[in-house]
C-alpha atoms as a PDB file:
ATOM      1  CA  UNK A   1     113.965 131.225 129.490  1.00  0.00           C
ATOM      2  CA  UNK A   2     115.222 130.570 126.368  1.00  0.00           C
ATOM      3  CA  UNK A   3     114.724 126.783 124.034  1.00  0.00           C
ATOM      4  CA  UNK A   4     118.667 125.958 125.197  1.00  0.00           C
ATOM      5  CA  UNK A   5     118.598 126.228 127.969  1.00  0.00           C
ATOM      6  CA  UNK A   6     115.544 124.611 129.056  1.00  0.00           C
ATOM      7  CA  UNK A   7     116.605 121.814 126.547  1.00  0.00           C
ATOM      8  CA  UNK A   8     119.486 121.240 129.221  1.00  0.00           C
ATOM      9  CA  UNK A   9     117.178 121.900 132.433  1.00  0.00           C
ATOM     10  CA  UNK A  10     114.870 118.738 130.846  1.00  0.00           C
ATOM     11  CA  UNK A  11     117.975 116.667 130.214  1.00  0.00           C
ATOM     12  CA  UNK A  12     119.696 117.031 133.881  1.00  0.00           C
ATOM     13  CA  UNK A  13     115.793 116.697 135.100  1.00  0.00           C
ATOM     14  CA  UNK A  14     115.642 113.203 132.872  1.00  0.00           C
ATOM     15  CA  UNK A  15     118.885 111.986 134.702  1.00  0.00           C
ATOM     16  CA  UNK A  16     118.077 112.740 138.012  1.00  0.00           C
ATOM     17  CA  UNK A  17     120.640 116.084 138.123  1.00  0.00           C
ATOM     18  CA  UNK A  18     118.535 118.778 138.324  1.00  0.00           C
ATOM     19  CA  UNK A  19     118.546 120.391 141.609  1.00  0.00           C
ATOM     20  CA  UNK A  20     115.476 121.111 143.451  1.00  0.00           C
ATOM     21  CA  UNK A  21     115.204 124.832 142.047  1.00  0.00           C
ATOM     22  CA  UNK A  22     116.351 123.752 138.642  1.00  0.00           C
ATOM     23  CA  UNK A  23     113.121 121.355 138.539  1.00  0.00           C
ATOM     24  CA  UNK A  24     110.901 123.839 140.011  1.00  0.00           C
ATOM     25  CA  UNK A  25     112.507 126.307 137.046  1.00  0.00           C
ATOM     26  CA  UNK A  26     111.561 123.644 134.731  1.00  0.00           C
ATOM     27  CA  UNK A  27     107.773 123.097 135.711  1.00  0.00           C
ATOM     28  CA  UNK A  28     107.049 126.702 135.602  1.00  0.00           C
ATOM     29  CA  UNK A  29     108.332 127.490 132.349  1.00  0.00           C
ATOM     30  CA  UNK A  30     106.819 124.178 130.735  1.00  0.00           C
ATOM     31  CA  UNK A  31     104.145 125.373 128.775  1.00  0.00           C
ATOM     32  CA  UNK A  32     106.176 128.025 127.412  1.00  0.00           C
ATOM     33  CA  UNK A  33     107.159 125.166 124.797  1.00  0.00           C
ATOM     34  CA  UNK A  34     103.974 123.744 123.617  1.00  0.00           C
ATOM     35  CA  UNK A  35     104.966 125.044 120.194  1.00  0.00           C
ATOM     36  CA  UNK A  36     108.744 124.099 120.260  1.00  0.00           C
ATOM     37  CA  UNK A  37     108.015 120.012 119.626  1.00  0.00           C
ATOM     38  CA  UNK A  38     111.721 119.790 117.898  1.00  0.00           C
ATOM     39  CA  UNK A  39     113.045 120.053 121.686  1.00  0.00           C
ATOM     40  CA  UNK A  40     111.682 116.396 121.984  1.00  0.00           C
ATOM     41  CA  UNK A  41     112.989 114.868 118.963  1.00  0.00           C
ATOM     42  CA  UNK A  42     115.523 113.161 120.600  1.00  0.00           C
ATOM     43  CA  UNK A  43     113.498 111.528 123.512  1.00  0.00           C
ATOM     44  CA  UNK A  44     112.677 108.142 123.269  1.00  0.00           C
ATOM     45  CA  UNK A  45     108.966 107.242 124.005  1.00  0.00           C
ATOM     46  CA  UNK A  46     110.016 105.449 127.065  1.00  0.00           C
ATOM     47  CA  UNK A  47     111.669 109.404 127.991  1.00  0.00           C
ATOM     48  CA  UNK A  48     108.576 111.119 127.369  1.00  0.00           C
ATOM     49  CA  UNK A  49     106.314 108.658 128.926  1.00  0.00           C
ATOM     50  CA  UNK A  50     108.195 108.794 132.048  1.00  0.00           C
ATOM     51  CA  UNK A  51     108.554 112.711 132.317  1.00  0.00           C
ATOM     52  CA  UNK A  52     104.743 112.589 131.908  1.00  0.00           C
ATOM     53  CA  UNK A  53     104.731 110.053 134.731  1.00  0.00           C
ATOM     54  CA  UNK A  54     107.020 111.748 136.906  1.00  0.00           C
ATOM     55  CA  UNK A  55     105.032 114.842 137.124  1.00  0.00           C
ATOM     56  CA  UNK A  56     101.853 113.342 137.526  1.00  0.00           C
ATOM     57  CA  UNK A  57     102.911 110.506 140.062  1.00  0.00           C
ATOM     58  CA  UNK A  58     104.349 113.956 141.860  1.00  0.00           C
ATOM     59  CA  UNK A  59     100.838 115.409 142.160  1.00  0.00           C
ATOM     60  CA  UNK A  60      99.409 112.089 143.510  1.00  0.00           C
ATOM     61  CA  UNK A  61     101.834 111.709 145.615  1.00  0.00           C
ATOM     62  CA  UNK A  62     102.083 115.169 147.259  1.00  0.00           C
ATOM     63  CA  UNK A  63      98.682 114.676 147.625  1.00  0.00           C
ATOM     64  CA  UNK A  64      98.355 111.375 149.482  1.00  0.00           C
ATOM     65  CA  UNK A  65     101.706 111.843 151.273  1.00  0.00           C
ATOM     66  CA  UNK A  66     101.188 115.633 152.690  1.00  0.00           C
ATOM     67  CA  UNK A  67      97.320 116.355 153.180  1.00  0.00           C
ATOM     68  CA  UNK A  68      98.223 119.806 153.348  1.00  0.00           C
ATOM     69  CA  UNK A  69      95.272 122.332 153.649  1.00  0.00           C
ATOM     70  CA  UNK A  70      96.350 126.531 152.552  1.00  0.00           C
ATOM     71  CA  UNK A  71      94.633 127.144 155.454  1.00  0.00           C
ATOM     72  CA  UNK A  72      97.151 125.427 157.781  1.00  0.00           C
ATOM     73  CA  UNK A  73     100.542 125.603 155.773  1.00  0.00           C
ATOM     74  CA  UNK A  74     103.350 127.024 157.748  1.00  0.00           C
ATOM     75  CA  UNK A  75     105.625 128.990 156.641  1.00  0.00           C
ATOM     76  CA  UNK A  76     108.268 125.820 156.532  1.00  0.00           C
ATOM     77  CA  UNK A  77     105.525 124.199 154.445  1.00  0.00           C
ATOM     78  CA  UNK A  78     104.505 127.139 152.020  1.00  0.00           C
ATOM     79  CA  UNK A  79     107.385 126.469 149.536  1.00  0.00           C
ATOM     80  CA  UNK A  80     106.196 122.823 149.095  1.00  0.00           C
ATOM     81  CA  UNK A  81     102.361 123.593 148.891  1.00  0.00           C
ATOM     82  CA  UNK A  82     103.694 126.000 146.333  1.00  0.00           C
ATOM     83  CA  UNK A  83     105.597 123.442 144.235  1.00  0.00           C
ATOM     84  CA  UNK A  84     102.029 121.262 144.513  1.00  0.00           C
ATOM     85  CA  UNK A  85     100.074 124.024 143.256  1.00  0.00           C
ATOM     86  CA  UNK A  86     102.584 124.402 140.234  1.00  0.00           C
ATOM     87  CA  UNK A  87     102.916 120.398 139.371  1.00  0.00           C
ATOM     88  CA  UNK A  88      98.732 120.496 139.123  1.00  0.00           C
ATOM     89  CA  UNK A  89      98.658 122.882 137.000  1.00  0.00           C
ATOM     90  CA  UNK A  90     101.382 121.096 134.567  1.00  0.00           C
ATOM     91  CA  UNK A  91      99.233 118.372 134.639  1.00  0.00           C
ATOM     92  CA  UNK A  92      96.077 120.618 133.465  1.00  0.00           C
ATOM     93  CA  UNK A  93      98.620 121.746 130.988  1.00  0.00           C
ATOM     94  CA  UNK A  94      99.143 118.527 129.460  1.00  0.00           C
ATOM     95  CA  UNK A  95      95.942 116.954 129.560  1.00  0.00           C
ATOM     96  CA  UNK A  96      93.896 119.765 128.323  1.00  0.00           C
ATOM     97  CA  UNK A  97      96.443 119.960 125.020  1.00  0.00           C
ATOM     98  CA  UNK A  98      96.244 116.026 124.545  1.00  0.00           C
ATOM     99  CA  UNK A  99     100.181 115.444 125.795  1.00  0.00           C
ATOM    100  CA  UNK A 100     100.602 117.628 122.992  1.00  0.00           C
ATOM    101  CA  UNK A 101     104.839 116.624 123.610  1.00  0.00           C
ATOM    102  CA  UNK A 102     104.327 113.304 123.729  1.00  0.00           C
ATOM    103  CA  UNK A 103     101.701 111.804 121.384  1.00  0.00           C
ATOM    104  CA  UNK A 104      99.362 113.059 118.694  1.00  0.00           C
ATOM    105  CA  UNK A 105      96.787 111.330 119.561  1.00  0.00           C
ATOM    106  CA  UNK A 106      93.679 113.050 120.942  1.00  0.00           C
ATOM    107  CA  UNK A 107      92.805 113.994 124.107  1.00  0.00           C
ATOM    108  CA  UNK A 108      92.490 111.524 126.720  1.00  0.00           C
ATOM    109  CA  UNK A 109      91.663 111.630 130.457  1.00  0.00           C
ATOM    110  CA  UNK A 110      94.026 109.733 132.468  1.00  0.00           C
ATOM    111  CA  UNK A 111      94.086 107.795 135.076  1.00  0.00           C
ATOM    112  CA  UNK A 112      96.919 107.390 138.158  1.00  0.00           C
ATOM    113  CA  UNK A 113      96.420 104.828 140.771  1.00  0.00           C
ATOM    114  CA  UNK A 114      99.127 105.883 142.673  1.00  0.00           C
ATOM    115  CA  UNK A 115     101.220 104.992 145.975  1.00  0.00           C
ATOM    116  CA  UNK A 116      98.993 104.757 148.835  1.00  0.00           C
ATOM    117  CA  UNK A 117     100.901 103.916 152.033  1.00  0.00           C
ATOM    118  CA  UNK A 118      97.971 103.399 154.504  1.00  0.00           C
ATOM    119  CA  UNK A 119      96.438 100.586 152.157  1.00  0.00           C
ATOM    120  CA  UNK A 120      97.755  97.505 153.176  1.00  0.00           C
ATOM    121  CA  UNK A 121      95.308  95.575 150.805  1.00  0.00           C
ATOM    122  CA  UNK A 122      96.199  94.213 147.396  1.00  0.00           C
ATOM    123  CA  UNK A 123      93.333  96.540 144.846  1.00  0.00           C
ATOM    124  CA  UNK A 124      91.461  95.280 141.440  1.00  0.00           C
ATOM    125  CA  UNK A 125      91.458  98.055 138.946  1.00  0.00           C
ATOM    126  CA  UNK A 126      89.235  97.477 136.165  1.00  0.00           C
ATOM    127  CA  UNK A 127      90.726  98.682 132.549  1.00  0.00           C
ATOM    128  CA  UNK A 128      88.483 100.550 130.243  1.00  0.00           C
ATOM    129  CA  UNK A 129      88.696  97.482 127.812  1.00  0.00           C
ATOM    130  CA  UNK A 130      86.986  95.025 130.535  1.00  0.00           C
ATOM    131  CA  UNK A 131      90.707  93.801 131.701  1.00  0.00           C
ATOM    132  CA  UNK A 132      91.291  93.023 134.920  1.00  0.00           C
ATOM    133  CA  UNK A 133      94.785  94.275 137.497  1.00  0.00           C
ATOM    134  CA  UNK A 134      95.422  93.065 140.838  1.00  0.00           C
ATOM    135  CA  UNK A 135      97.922  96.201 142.038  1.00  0.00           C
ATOM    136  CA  UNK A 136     100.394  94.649 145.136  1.00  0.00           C
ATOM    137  CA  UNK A 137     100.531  97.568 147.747  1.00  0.00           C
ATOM    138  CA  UNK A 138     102.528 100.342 147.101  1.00  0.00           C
ATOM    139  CA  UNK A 139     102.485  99.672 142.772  1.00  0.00           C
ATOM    140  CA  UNK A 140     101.400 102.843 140.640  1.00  0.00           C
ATOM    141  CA  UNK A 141      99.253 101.895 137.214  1.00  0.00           C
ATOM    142  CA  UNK A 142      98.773 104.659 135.142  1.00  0.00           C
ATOM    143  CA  UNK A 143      96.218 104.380 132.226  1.00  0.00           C
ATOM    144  CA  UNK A 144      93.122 106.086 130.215  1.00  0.00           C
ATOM    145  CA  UNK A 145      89.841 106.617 130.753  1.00  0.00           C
ATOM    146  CA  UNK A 146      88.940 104.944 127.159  1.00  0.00           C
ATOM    147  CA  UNK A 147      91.302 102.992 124.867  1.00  0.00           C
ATOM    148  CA  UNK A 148      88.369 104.081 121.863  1.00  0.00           C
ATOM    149  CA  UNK A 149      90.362 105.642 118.932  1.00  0.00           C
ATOM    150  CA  UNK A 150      93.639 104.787 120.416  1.00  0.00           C
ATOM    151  CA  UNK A 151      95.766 102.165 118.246  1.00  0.00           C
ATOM    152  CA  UNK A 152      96.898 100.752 121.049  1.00  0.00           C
ATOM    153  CA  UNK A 153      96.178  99.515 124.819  1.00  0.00           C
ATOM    154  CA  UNK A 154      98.733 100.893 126.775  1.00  0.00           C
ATOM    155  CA  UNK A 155      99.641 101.498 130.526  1.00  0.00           C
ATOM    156  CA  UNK A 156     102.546 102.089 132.904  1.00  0.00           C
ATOM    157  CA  UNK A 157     103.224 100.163 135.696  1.00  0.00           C
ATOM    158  CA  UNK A 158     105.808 100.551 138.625  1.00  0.00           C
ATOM    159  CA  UNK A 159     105.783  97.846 141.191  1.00  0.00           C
ATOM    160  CA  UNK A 160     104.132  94.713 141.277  1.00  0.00           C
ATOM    161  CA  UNK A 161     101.046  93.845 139.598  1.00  0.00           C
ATOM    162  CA  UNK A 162      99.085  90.532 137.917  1.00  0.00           C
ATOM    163  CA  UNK A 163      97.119  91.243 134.869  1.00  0.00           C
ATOM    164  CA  UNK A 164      94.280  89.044 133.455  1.00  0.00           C
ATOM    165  CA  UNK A 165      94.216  90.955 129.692  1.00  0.00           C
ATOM    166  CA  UNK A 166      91.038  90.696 127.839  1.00  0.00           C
ATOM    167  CA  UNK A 167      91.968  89.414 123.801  1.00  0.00           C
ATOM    168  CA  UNK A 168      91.541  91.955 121.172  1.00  0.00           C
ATOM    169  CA  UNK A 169      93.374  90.824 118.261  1.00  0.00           C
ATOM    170  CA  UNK A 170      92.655  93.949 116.625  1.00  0.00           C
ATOM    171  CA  UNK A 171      94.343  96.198 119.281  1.00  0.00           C
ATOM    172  CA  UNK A 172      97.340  94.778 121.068  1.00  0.00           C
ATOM    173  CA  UNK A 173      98.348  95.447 125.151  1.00  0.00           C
ATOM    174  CA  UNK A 174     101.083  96.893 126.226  1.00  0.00           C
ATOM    175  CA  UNK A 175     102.627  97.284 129.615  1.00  0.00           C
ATOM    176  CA  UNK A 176     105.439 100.197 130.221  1.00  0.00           C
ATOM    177  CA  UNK A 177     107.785  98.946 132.746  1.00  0.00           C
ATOM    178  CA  UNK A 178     110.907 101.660 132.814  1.00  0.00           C
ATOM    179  CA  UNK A 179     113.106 100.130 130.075  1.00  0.00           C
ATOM    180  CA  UNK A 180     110.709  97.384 129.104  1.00  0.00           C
ATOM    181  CA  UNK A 181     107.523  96.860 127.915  1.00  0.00           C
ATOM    182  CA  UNK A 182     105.422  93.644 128.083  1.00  0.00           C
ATOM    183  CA  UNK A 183     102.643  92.923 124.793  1.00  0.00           C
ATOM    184  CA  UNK A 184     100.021  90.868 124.868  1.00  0.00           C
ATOM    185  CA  UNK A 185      96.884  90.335 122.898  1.00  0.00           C
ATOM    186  CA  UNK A 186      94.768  88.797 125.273  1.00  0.00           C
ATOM    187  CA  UNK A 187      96.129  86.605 128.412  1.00  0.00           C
ATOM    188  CA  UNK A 188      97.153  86.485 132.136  1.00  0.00           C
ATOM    189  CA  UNK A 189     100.550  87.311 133.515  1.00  0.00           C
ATOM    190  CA  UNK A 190     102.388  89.176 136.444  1.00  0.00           C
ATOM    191  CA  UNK A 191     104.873  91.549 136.201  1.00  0.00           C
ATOM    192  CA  UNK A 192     107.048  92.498 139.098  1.00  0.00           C
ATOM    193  CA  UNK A 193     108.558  96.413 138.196  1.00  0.00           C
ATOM    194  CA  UNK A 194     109.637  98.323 141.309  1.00  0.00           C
ATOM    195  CA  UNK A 195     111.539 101.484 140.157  1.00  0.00           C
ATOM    196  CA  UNK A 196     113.865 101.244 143.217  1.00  0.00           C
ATOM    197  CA  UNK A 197     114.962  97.615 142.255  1.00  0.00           C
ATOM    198  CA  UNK A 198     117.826  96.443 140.114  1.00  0.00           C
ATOM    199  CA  UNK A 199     115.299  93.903 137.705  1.00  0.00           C
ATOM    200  CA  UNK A 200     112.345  93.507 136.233  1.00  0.00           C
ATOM    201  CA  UNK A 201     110.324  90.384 136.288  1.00  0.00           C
ATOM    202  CA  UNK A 202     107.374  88.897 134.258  1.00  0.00           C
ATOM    203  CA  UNK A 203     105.891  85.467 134.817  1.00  0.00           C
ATOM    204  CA  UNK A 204     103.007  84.450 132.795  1.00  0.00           C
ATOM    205  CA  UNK A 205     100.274  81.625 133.698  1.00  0.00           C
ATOM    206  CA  UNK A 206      98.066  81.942 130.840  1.00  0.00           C
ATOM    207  CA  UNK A 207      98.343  82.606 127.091  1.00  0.00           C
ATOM    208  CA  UNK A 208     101.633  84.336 125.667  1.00  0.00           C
ATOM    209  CA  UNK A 209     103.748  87.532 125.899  1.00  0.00           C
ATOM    210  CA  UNK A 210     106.710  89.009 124.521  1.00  0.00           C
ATOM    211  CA  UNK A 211     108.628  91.302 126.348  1.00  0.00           C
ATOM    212  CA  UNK A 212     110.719  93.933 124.205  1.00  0.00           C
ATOM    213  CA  UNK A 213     113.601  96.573 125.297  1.00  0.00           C
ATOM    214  CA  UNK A 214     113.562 100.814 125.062  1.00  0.00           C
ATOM    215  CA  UNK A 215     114.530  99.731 121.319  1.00  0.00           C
ATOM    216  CA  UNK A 216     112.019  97.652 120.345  1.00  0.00           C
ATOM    217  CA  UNK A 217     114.400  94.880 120.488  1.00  0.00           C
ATOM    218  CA  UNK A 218     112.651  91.392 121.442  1.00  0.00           C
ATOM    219  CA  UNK A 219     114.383  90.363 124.381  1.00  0.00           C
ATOM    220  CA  UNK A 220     112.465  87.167 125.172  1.00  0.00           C
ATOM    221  CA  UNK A 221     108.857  85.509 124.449  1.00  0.00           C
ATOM    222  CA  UNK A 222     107.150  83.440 127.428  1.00  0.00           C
ATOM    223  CA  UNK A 223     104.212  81.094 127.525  1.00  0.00           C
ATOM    224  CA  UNK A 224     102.665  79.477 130.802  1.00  0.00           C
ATOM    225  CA  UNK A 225     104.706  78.744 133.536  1.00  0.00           C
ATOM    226  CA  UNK A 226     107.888  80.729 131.819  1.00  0.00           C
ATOM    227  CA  UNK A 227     109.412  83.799 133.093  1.00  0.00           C
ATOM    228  CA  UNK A 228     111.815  86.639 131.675  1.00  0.00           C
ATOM    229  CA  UNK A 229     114.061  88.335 134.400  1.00  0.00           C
ATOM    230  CA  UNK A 230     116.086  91.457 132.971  1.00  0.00           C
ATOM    231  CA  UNK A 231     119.032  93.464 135.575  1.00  0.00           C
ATOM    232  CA  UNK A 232     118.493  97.213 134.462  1.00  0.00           C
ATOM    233  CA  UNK A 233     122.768  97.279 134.946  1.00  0.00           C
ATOM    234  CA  UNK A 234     123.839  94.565 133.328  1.00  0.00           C
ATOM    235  CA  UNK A 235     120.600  94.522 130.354  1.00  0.00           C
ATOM    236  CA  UNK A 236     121.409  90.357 131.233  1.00  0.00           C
ATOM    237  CA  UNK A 237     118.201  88.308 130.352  1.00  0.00           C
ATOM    238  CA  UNK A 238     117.373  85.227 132.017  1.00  0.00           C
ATOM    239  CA  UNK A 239     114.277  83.369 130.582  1.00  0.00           C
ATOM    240  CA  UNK A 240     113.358  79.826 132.504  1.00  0.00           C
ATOM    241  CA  UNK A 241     110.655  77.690 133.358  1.00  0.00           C
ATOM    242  CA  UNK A 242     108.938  78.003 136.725  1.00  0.00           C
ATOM    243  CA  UNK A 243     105.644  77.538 138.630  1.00  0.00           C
ATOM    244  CA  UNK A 244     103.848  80.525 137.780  1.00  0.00           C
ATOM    245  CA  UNK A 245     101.005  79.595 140.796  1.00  0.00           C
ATOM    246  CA  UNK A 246     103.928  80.206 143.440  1.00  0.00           C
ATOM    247  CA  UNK A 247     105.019  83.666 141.922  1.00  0.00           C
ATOM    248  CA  UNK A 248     101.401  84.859 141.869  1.00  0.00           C
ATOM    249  CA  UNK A 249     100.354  83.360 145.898  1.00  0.00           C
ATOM    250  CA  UNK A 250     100.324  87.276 146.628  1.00  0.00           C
ATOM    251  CA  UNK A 251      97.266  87.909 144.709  1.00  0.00           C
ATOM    252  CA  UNK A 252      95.777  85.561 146.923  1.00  0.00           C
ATOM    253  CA  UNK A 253      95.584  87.808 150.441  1.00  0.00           C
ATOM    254  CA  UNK A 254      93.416  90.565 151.071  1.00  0.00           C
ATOM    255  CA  UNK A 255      92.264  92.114 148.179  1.00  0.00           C
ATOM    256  CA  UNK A 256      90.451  95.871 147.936  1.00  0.00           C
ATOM    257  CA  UNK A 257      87.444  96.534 145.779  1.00  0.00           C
ATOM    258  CA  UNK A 258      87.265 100.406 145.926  1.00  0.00           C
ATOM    259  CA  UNK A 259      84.165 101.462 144.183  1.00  0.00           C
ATOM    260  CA  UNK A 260      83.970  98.819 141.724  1.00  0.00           C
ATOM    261  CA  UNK A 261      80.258  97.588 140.072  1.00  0.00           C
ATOM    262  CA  UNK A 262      78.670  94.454 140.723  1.00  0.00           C
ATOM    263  CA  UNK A 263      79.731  92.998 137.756  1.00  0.00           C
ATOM    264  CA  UNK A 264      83.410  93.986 138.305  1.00  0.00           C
ATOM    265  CA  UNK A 265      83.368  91.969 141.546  1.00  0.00           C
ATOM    266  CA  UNK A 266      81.266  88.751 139.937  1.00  0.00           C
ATOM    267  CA  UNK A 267      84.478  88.632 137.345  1.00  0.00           C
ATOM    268  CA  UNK A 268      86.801  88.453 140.025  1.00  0.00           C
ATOM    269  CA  UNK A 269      84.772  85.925 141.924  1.00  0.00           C
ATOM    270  CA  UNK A 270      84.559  84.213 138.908  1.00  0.00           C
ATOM    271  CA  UNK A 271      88.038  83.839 138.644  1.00  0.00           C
ATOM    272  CA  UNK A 272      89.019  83.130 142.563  1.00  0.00           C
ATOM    273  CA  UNK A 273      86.862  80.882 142.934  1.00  0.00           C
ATOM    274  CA  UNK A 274      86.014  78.953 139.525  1.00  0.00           C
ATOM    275  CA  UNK A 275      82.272  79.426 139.328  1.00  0.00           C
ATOM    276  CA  UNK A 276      80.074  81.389 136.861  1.00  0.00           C
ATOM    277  CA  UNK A 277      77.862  84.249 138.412  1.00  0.00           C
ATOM    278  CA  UNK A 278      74.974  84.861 136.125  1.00  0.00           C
ATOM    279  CA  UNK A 279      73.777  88.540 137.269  1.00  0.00           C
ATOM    280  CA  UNK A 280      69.539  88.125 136.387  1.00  0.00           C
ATOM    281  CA  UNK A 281      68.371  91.537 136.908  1.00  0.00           C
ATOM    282  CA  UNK A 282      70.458  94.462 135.062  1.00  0.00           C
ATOM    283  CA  UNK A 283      69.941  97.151 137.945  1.00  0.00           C
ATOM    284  CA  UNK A 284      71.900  95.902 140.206  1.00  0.00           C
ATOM    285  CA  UNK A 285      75.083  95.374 137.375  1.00  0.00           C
ATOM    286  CA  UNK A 286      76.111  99.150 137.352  1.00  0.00           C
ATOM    287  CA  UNK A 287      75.706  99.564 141.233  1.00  0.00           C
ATOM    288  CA  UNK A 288      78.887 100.574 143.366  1.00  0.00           C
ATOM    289  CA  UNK A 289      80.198  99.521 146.586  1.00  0.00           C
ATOM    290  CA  UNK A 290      83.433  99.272 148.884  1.00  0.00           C
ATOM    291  CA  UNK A 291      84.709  96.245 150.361  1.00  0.00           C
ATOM    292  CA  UNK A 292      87.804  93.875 151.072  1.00  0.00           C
ATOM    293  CA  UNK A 293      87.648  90.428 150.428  1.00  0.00           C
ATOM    294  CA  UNK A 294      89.568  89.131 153.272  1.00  0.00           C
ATOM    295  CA  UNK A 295      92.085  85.618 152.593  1.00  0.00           C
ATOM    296  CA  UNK A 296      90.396  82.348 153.434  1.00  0.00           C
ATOM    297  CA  UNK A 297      86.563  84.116 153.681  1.00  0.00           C
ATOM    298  CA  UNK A 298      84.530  81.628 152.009  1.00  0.00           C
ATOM    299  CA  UNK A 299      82.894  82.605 149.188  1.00  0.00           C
ATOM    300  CA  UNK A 300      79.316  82.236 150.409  1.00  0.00           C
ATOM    301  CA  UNK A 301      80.782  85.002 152.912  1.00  0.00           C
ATOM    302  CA  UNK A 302      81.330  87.104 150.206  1.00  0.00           C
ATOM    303  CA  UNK A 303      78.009  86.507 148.240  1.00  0.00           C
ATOM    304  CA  UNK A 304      76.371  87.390 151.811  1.00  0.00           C
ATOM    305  CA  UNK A 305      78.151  90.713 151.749  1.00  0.00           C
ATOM    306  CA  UNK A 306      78.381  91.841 148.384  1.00  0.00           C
ATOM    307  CA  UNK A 307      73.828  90.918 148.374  1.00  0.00           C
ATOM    308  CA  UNK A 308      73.523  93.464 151.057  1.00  0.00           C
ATOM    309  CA  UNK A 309      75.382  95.891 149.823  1.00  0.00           C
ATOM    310  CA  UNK A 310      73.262  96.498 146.671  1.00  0.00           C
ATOM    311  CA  UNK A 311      70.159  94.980 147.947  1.00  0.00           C
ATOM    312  CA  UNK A 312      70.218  91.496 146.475  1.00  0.00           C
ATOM    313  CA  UNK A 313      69.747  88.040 146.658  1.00  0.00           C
ATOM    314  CA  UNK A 314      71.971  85.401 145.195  1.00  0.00           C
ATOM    315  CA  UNK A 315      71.268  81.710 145.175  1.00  0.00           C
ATOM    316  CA  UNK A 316      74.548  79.049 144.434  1.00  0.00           C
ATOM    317  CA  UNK A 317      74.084  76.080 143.077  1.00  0.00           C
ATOM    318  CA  UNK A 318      76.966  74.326 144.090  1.00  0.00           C
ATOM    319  CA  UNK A 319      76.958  71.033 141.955  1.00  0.00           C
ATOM    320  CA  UNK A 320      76.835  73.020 138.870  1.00  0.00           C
ATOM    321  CA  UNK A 321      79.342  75.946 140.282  1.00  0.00           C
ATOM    322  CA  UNK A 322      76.803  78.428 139.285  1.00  0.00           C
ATOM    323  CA  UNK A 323      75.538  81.330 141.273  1.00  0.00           C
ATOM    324  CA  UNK A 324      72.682  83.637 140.465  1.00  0.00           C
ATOM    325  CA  UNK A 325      72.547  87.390 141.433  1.00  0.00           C
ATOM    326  CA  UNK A 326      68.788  89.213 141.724  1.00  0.00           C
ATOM    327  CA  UNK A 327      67.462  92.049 142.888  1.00  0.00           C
ATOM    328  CA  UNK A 328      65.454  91.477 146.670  1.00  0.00           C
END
């Protein structure tokens, strides 16, 4: 394949164009271009983040939607188990040469939560930074392993999705939504991004963002209780005031922690429930566990479960809204 016209296969696949054997053409002949950069000159960041997206939100979701085995594929299914094989090892491709296209920065593991149908649980993802995201159902949050020797602190969101940032004034946040991103230094906000819907949303209840276009064009700065609205047709911005707490009632229900540490869960506590939780032995900080905190469990339900877990004791001391984690 020749640098033309696989210059024109990644523009139709960009658009949405490209057949279903143009994009399969396109995959396999990929790497073929890891010394050809110029091809990307013209792609905005916001283009090659979301071709980097699109492949690897393609893996995840072949993998989740269609747990095929080789074993069992038919021979209707071969093609598509085919397609899966070649996606994965794009991926490989791109990780293992540090997005090579897309950034020079170096190599960095990254992570998809992706679309998961059969959760029906809101999930807390903890960022490598100590932040804290609350993903709705159905949202995908892409991000890295480590945000060391990166100059920035930046993920991609699509869906819906509440973010309590952790400040850094030295490194600033940055959400990808599509056409927008959202940057913060250190606050709490939500962001509602579906790809499939005609606007973008983000409400914040704590501290300040500012919310820029694919040109890094300020479109609109919020503080608590503010939110931006942008229609992707129209690029009209409304910006009013509103009750943040009503926006936000979501991250309320049933919420998934999926393998998080003891001291992931204590933060979120801390901040569902307004109390401090002061973890007095350090073994039991780094241990793991699975659970869902159901809506309206009381929080001494919670302590009760989380303590046998990872085989501790906690004692609350309600006056003071202070609760101490041991070891038994």
């Amino acid at each position: 394949m020749d640098k033309k016209y696989f210059s024109e296969l990644l523009n139709k696949y960009l658009k949405h164009e490209a057949s279903e054997e143009e994009c399969d053409l396109l995959i396999k002949h990929y790497n073929l271009f890891e010394s050809e950069p110029d091809i990307f000159d013209n792609m905005s960041q916001n283009q090659k983040a979301d071709i980097r997206n699109e492949i690897e939100n393609k893996i995840w979701d072949e993998i989740l939607d269609d747990e095929i085995s080789p074993k069992n594929v038919s021979s209707s299914n071969h093609r598509m188990w085919i397609n899966f094989i070649s996606f994965a090892a794009v991926l490989l491709i791109i990780l293992s040469t540090g997005f090579y296209f897309f950034r020079n920065e170096p190599v960095k593991q990254t992570n998809v939560i992706s679309r998961q149908i059969d959760i029906k649980e809101n999930r807390l993802i903890q960022l490598p930074d100590g932040s804290n995201v609350i993903l709705r159902p159905g949202a995908k949050l892409n991000y890295p392993s480590s945000f060391d020797g990166l100059a920035l602190r930046e993920v991609y969101l699509d869906g819906q999705a509440y973010f309590d940032i952790k400040h850094n004034s030295l490194k600033q946040f940055i959400i990808h939504t599509g056409k927008l991103k959202t940057i913060v230094l250190g606050t709490a906000f939500e962001i509602n991004a579906w790809s499939d819907d005609s606007s973008i949303q983000v409400t914040v209840s704590r501290g300040k963002v500012r919310v820029e276009d694919q040109n890094n064009r300020t479109i609109g700065i919020i503080t608590p209780n503010q939110q931006i609205t942008y229609d992707k047709t129209s690029k009209n911005v409304v910006q009013k005031v509103v009750n943040a707490p009503e926006y936000m009632e979501w991250k309320e229900q049933d919420l998934l922690l999926s393998d998080v540490t003891v001291a992931e869960a204590a933060m979120l506590l801390e901040s569902r429930y307004k109390v401090e939780i002061i973890i007095s032995d350090d073994s039991i900080r780094s241990k793991r566990f699975t659970t869902i905190v159901r809506k309206g469990e009381t929080l001494d339900q919670i302590l009760k479960s989380m303590s046998e877990f990872n085989d501790a004791v906690y004692q609350y001391d309600v006056g003071k809204a202070v609760i101490t984690l041991d070891s038994k």
